[in-house]
N, C-alpha and C. Protein backbone atom coordinates (compact mmCIF):
# COMPACT_ATOMS: atom_id res chain seq x y z
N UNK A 1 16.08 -29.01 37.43
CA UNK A 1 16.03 -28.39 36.10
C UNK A 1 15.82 -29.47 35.05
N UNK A 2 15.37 -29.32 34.38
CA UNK A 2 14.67 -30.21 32.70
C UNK A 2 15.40 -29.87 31.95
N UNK A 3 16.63 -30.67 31.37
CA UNK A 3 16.69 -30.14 30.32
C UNK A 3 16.14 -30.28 28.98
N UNK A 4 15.01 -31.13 29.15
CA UNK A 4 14.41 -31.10 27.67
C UNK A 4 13.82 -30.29 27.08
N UNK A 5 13.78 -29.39 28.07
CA UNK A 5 13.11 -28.31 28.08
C UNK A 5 14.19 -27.16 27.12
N UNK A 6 15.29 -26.84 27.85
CA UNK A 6 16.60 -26.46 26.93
C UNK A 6 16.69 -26.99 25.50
N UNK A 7 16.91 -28.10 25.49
CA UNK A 7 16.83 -28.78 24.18
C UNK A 7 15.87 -28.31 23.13
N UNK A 8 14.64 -28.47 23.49
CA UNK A 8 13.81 -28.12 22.73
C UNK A 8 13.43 -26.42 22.54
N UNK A 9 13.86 -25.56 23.24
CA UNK A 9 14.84 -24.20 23.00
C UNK A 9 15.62 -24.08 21.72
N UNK A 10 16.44 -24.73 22.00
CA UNK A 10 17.45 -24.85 21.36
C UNK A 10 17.35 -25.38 19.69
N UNK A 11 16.24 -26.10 20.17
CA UNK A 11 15.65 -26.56 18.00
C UNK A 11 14.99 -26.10 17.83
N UNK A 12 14.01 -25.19 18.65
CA UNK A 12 13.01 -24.59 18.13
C UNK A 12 13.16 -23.85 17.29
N UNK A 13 12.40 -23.42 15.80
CA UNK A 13 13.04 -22.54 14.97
C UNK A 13 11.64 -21.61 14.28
N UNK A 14 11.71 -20.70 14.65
CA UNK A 14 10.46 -19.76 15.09
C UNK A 14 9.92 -19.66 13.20
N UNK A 15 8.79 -19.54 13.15
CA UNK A 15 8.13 -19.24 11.58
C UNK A 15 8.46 -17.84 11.55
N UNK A 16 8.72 -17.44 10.20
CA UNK A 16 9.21 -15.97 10.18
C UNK A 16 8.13 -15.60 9.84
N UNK A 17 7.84 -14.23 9.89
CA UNK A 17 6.78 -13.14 10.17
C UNK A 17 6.46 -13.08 8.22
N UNK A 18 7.27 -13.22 7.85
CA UNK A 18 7.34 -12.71 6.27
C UNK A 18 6.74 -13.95 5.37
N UNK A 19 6.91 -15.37 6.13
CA UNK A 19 6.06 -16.64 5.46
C UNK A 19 4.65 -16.41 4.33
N UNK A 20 4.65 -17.09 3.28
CA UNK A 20 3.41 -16.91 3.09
C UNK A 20 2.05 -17.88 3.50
N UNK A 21 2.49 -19.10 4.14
CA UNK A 21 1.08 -20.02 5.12
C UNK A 21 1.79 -19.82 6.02
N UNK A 22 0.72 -19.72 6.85
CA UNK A 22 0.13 -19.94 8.34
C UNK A 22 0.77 -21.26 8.81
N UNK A 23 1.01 -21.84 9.74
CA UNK A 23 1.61 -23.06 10.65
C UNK A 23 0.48 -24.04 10.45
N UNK A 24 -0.77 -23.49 10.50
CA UNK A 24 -1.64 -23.98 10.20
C UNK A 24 -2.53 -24.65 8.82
N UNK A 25 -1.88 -23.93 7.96
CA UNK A 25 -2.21 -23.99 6.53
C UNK A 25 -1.40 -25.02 6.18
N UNK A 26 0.36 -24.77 6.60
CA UNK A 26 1.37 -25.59 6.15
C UNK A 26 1.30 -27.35 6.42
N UNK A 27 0.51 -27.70 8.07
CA UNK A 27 0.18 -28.54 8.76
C UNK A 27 -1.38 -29.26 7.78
N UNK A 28 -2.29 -28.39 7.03
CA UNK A 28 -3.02 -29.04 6.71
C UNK A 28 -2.65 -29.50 5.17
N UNK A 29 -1.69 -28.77 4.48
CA UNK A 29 -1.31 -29.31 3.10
C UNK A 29 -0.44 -30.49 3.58
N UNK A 30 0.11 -30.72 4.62
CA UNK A 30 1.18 -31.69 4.84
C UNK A 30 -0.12 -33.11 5.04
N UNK A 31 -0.80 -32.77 6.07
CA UNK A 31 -1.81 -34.23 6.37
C UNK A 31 -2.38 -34.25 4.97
N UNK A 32 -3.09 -33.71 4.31
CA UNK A 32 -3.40 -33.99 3.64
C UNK A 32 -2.84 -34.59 2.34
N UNK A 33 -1.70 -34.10 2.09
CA UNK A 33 -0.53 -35.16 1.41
C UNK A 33 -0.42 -36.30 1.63
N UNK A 34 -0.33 -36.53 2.72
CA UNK A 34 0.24 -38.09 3.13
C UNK A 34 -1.44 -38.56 3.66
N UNK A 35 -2.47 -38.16 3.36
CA UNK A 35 -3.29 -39.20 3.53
C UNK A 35 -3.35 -39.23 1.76
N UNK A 36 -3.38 -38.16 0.87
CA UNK A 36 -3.43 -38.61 -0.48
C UNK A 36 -2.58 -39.82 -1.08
N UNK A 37 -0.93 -39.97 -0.17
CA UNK A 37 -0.07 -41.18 -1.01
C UNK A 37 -0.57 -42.33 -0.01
N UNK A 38 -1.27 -42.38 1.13
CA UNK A 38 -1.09 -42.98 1.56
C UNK A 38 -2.68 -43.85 1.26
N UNK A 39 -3.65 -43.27 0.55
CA UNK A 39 -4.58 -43.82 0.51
C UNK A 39 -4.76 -44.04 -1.30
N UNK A 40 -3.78 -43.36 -2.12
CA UNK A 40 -3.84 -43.88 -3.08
C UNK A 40 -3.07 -44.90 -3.94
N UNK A 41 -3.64 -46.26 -4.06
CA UNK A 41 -2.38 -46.93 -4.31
C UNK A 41 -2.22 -46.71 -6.12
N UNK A 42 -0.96 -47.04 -6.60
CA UNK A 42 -1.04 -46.82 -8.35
C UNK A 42 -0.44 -45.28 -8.41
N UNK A 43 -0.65 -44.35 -7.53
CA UNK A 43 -0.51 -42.94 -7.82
C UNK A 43 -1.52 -42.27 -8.52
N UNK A 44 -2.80 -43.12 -8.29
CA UNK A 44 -4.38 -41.62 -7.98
C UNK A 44 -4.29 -40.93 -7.37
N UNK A 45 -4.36 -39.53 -7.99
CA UNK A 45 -4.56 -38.32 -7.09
C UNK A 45 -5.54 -37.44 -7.44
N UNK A 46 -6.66 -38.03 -7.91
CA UNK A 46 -8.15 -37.50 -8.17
C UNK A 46 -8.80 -37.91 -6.66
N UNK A 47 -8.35 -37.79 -5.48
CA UNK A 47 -9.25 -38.24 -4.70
C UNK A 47 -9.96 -36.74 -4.23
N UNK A 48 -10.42 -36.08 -3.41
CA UNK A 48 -11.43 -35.47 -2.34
C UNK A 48 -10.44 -34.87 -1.47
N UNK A 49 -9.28 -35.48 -1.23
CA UNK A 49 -8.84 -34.98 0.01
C UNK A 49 -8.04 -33.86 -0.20
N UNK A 50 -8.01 -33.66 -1.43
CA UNK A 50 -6.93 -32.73 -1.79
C UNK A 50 -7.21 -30.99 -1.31
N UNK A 51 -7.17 -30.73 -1.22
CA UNK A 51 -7.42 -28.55 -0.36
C UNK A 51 -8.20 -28.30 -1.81
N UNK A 52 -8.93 -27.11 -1.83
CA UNK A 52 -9.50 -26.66 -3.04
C UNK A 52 -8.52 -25.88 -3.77
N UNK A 53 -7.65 -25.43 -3.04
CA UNK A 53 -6.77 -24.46 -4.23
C UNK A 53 -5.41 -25.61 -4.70
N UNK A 54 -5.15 -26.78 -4.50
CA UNK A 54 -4.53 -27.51 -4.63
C UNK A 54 -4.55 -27.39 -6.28
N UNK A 55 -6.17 -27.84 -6.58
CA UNK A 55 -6.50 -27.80 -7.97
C UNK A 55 -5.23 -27.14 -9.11
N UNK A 56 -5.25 -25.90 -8.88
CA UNK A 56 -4.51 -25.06 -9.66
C UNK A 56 -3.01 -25.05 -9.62
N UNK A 57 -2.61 -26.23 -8.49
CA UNK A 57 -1.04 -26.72 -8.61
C UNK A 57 -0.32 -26.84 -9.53
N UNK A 58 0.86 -26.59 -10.11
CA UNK A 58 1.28 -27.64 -11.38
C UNK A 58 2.05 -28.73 -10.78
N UNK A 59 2.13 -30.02 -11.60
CA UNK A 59 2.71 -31.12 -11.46
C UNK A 59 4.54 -30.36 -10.85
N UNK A 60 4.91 -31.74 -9.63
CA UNK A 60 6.07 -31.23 -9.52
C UNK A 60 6.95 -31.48 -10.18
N UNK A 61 6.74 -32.18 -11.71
CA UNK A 61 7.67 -32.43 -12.70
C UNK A 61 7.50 -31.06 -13.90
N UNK A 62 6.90 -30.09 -13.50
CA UNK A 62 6.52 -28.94 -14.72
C UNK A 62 7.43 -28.19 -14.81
N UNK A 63 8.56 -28.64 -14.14
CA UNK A 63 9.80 -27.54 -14.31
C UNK A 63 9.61 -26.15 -13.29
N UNK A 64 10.72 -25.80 -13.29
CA UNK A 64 11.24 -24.37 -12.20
C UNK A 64 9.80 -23.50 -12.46
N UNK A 65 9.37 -22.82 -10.89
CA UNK A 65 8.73 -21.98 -10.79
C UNK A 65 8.45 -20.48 -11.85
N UNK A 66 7.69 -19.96 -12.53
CA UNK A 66 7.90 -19.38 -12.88
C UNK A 66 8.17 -17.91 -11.95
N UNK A 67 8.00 -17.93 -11.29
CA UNK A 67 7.61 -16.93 -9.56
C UNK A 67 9.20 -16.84 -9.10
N UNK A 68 9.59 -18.27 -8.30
CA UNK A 68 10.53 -18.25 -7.90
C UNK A 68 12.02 -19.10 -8.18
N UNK A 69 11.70 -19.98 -9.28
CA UNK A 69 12.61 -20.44 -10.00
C UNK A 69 12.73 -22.01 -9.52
N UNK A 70 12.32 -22.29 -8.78
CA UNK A 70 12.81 -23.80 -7.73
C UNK A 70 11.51 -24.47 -8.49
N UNK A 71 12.07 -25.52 -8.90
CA UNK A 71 11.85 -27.08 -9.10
C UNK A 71 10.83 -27.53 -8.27
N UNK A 72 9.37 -27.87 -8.85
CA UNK A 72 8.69 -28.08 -7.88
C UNK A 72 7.64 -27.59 -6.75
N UNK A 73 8.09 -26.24 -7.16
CA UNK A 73 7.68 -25.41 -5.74
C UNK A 73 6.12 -25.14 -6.16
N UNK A 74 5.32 -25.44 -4.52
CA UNK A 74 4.52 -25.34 -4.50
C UNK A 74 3.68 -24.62 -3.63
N UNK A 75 4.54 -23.86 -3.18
CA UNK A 75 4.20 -22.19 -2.25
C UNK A 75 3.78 -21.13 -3.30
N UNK A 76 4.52 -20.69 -3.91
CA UNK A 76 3.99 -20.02 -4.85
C UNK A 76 2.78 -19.86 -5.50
N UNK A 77 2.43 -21.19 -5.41
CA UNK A 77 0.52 -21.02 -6.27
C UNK A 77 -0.32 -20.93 -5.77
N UNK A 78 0.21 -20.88 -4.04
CA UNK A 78 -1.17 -20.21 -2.83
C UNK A 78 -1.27 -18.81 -3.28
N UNK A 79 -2.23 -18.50 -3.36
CA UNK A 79 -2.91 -17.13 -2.61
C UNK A 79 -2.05 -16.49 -1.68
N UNK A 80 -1.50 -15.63 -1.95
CA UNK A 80 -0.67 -14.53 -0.66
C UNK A 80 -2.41 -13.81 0.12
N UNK A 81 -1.52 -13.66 0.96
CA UNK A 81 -2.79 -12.97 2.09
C UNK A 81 -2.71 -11.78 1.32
N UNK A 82 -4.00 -11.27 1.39
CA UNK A 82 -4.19 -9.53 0.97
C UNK A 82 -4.33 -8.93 1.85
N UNK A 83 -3.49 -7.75 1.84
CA UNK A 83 -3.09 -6.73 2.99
C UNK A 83 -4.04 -5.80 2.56
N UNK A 84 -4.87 -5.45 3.77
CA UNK A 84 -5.82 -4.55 3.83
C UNK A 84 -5.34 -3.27 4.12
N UNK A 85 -5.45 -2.81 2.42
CA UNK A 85 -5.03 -1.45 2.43
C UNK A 85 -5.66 -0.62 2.12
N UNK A 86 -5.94 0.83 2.79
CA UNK A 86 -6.83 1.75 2.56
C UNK A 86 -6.42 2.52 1.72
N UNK A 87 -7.44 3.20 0.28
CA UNK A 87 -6.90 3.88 -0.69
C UNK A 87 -6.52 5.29 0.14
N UNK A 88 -5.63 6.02 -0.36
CA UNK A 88 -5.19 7.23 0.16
C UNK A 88 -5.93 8.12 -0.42
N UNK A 89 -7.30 8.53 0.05
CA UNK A 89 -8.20 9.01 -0.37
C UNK A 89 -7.79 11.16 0.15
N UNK A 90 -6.78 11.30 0.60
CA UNK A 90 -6.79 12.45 1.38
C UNK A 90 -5.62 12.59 1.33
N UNK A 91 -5.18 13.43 0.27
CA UNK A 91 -3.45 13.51 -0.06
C UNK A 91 -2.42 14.52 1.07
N UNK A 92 -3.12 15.11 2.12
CA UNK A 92 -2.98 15.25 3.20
C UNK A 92 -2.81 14.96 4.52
N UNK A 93 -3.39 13.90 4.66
CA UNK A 93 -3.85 13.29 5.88
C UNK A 93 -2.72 12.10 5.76
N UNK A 94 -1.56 11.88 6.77
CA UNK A 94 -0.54 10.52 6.57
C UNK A 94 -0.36 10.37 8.45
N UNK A 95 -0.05 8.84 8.68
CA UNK A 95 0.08 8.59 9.95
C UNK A 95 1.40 8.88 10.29
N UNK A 96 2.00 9.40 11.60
CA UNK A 96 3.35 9.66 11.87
C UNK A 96 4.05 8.73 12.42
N UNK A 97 5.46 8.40 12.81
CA UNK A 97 5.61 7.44 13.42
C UNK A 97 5.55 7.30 14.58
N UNK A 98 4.60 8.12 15.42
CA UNK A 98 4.41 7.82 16.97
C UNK A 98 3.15 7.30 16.60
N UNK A 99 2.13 7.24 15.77
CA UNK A 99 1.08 6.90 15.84
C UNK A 99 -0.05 7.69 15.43
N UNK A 100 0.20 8.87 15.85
CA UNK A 100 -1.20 10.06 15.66
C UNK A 100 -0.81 10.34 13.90
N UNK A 101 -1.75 11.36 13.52
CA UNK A 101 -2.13 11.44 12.29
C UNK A 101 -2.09 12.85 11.80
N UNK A 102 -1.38 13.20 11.15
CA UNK A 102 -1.05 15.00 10.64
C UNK A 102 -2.42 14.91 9.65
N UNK A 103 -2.17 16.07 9.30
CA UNK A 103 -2.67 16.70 8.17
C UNK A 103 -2.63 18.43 7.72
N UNK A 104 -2.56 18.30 6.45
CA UNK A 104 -2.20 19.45 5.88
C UNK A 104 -2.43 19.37 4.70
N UNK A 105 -2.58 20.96 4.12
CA UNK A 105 -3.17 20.98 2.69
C UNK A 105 -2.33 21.84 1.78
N UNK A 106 -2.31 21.76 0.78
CA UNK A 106 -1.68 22.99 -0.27
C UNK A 106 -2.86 23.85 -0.43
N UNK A 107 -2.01 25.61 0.39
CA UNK A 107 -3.18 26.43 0.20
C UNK A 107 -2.46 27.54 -0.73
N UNK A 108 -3.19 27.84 -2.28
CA UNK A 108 -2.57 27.98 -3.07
C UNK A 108 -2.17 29.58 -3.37
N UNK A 109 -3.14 30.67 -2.16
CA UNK A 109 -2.82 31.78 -2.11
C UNK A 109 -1.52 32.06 -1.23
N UNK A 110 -0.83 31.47 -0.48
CA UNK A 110 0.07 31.72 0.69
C UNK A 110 1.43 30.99 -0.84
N UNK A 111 0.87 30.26 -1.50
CA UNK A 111 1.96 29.21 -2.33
C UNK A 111 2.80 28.57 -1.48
N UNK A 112 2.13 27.71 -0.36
CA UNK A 112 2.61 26.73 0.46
C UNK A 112 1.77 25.84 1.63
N UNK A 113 2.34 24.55 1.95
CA UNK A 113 1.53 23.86 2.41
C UNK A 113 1.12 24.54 4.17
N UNK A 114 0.01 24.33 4.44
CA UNK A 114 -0.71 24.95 5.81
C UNK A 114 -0.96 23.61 6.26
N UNK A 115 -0.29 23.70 7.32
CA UNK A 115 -0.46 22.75 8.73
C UNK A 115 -1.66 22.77 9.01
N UNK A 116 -2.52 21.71 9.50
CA UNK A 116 -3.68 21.55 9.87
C UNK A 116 -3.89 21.04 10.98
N UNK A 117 -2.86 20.38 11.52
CA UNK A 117 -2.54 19.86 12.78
C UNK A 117 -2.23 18.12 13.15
N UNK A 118 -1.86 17.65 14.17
CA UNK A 118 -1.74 16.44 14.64
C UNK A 118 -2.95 15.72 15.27
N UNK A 119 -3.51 14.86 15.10
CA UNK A 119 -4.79 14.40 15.30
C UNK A 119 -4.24 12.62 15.63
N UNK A 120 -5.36 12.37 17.09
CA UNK A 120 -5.12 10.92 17.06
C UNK A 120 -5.82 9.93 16.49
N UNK A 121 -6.59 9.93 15.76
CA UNK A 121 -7.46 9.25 14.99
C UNK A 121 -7.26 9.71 13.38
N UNK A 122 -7.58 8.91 12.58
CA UNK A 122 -7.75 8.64 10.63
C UNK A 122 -9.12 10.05 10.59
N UNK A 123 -10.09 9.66 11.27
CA UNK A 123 -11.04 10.48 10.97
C UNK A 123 -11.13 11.65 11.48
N UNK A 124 -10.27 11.95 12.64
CA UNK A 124 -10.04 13.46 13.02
C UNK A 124 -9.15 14.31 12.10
N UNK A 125 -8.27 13.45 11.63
CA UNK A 125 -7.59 14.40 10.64
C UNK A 125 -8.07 14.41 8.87
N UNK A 126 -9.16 13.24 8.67
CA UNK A 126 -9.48 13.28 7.48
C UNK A 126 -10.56 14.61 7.33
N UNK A 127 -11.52 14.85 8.78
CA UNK A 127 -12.22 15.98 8.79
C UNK A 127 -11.64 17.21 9.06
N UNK A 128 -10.72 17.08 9.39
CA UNK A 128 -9.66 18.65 9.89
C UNK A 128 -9.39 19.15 7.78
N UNK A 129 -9.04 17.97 7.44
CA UNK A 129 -8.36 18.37 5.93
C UNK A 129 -9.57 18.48 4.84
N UNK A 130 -10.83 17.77 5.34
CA UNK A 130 -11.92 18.24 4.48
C UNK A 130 -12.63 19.91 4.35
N UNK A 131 -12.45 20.03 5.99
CA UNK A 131 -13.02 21.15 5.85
C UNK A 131 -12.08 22.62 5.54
N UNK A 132 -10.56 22.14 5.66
CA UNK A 132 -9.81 23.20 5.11
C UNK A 132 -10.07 22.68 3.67
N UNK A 133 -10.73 21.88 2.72
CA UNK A 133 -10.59 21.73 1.35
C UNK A 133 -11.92 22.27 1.19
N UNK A 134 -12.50 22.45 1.77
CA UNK A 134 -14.46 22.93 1.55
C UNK A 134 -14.22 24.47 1.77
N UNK A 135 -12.98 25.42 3.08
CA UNK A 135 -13.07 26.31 3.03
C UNK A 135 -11.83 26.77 1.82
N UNK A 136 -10.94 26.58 0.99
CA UNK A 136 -10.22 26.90 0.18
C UNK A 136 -11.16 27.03 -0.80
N UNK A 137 -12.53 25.73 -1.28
CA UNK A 137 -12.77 25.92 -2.46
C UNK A 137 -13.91 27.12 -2.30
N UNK A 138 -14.40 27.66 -0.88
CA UNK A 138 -15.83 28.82 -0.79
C UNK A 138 -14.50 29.95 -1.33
N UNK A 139 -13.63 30.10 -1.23
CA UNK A 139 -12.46 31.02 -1.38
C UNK A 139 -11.91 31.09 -2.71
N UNK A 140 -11.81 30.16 -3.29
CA UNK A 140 -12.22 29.86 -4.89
C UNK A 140 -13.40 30.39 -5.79
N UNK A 141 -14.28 30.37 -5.41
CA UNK A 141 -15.25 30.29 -5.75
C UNK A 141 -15.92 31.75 -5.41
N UNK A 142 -15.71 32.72 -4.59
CA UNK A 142 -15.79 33.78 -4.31
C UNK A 142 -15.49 34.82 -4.89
């Protein structure tokens, strides 16, 4: 048995899911730091090596975050990832928590909502709820 293997178990300390960089992002602002002090002597930091969104940093003497309050902080002025979210175009149509996809409409002669059914796909139930909205409005319109 290894225990370095245990050991290193044991310190490992997992990135939380909720982070805003990547392991990867965090790893390239870090090299690139220390080749910036390490290649500028005097404290130039107009060099090249710096990330492009670095630019828009403030100095870590500009006082507490306005975001998160800490001294310095320089998480905050990344870019959060944008969560690709679909407009709720179909005030009917919502995913359940097994996965599949209801839908239902307000049908306004009964004065209550009509089940349209459980569907496993976005687009089976966005067309189940269109065409009960195409046949309410020939019924309207009649």
């Amino acid at each position: 048995m290894n225990n370095s293997e245990n050991v290193q178990n044991e310190n490992f300390t997992p990135v939380s899911q909720s982070s805003y960089l990547t392991r990867d992002q965090e790893h390239g602002i870090i090299v690139s730091t220390l080749r910036q002090v390490i290649s500028s002597p005097g404290g130039d930091t107009s060099s090249s090596n710096w990330l492009p969104s670095e630019e828009a940093l403030p100095p870590p003497d500009a006082g507490p975050c306005p975001i998160c309050g800490v001294t310095g902080c320089y998480g905050c002025a990344f870019p959060r990832p944008v969560e690709i979210k679909e407009e709720k175009k179909h005030k009917g149509v919502r995913i359940k928590p097994s996965g599949k996809w209801s839908a239902e409409i307000w049908d306004p002669s009964i004065k209550a909502r009509r089940w349209l059914g459980t569907f496993p796909t976005y687009d089976m139930a966005v067309q189940s709820y269109e065409e009960a909205e195409y046949e309410l409005a020939e019924r309207r319109s009649a």
